[in-house]
Protein backbone atom coordinates (compact mmCIF):
# COMPACT_ATOMS: atom_id res chain seq x y z
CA UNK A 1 -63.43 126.65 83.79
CA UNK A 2 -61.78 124.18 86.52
CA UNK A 3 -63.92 122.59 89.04
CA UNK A 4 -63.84 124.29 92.44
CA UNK A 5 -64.63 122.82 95.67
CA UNK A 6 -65.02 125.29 98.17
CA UNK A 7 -64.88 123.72 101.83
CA UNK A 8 -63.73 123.39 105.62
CA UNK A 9 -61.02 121.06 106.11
CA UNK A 10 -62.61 120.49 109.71
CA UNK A 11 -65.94 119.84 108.12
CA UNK A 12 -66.87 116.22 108.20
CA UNK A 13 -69.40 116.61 105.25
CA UNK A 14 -66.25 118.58 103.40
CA UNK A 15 -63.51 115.79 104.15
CA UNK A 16 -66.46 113.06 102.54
CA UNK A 17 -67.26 115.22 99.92
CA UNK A 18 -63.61 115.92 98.86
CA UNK A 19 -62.55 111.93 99.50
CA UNK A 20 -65.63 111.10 97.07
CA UNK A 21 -64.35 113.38 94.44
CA UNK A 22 -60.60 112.15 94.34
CA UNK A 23 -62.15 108.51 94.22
CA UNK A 24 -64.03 109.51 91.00
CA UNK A 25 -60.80 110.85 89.91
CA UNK A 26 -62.73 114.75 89.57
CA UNK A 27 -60.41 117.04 89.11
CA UNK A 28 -60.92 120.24 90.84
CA UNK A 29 -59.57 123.13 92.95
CA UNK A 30 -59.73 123.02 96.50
CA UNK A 31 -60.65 126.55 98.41
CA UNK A 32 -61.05 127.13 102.08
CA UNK A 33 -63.84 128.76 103.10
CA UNK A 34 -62.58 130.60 106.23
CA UNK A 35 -59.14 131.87 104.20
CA UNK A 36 -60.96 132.93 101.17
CA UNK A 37 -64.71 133.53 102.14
CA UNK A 38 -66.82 133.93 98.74
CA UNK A 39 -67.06 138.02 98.33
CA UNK A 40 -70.37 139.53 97.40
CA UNK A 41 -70.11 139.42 94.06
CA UNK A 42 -69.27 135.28 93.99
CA UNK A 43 -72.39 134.57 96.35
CA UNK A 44 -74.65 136.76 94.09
CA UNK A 45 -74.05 134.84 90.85
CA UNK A 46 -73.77 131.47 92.62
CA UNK A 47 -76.89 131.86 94.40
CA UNK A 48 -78.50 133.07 90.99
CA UNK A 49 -76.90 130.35 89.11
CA UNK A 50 -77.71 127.53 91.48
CA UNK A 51 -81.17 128.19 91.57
CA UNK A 52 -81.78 127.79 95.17
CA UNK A 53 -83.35 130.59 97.34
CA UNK A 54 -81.21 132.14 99.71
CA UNK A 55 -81.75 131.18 102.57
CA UNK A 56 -80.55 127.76 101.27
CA UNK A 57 -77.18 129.04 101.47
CA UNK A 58 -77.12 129.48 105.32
CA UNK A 59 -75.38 127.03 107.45
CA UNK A 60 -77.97 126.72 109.97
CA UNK A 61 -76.60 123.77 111.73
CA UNK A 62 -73.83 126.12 112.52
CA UNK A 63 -73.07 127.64 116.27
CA UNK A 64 -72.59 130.99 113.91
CA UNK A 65 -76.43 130.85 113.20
CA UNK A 66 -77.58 130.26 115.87
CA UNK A 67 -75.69 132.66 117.62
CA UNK A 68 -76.72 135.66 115.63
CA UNK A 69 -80.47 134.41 115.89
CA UNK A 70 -80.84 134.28 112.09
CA UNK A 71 -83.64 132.18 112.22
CA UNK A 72 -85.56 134.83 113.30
CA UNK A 73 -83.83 137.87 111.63
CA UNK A 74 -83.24 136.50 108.14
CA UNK A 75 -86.98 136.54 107.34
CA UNK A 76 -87.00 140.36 107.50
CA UNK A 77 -83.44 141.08 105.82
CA UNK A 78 -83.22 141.95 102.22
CA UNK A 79 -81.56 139.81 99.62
CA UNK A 80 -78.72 141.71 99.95
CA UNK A 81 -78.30 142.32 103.48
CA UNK A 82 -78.56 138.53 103.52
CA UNK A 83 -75.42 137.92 100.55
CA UNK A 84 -73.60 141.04 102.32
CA UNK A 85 -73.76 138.26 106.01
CA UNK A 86 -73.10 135.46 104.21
CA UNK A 87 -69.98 137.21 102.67
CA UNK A 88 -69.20 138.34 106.14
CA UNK A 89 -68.15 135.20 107.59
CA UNK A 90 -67.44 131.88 105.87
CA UNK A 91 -68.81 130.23 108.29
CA UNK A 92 -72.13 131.25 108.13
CA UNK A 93 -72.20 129.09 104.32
CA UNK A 94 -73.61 125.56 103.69
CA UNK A 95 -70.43 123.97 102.94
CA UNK A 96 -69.09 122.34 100.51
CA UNK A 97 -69.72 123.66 97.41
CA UNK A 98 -68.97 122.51 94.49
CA UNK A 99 -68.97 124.79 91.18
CA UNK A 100 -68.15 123.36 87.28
CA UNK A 101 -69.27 124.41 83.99
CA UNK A 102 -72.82 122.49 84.50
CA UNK A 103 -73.94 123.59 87.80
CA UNK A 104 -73.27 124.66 91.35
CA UNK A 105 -74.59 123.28 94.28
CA UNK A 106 -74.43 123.39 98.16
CA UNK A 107 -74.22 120.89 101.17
CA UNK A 108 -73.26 117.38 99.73
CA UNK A 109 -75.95 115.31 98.23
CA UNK A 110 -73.93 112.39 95.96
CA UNK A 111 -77.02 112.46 93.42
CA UNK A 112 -76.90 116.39 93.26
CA UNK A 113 -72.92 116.07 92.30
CA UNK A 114 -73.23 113.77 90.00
CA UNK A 115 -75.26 115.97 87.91
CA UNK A 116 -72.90 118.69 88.40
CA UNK A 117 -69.94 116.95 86.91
């Protein structure tokens, strides 16, 4: 499997993550979020594989977030009406992610990568 970076070009945390991964010469396959928003079935076995809870997934810096009051409405959603919103709009996902044979993980932490390569 090829590494995949799944991003926002406009995303400042993105455009570092992607610059750090060309500097350690990574190889990988870059994916816009917006163009190609992770379906259902991607979110459900990231999520799963990653390890994280949910909720971890959601952007909630984003103007998306906090326009749809999900701070308050996520608590009482299922898990899947929760993967069915994230699927709905990429821009509702912590961004970047980055996905390779050892791991997957969200948001751009340069120890968490590191692991993941």
């Amino acid at each position: 499997m090829k590494n995949i970076l799944i991003e926002y070009p406009k995303c400042s945390t993105c455009q570092k993550a992607k610059k750090w991964l060309e500097a350690n010469n990574i190889a990988f396959v870059d994916r816009n979020i917006i163009t190609e928003t992770p379906s259902i079935e991607e979110l459900t076995e990231w999520i799963e594989k990653s390890g994280q809870e949910i909720r971890k997934w959601f952007n909630t810096s984003g103007l998306k977030y906090k326009e749809l009051n999900l701070k308050e409405k996520l608590p009482t959603m299922s898990d899947k009406e929760k993967i069915e919103l994230l699927a709905s709009d990429g821009m509702l996902i912590k961004r970047p992610i980055f996905i390779s044979n050892k791991g997957i993980v969200n948001g751009f932490q340069e120890a968490k990568w590191k692991e993941t390569i």
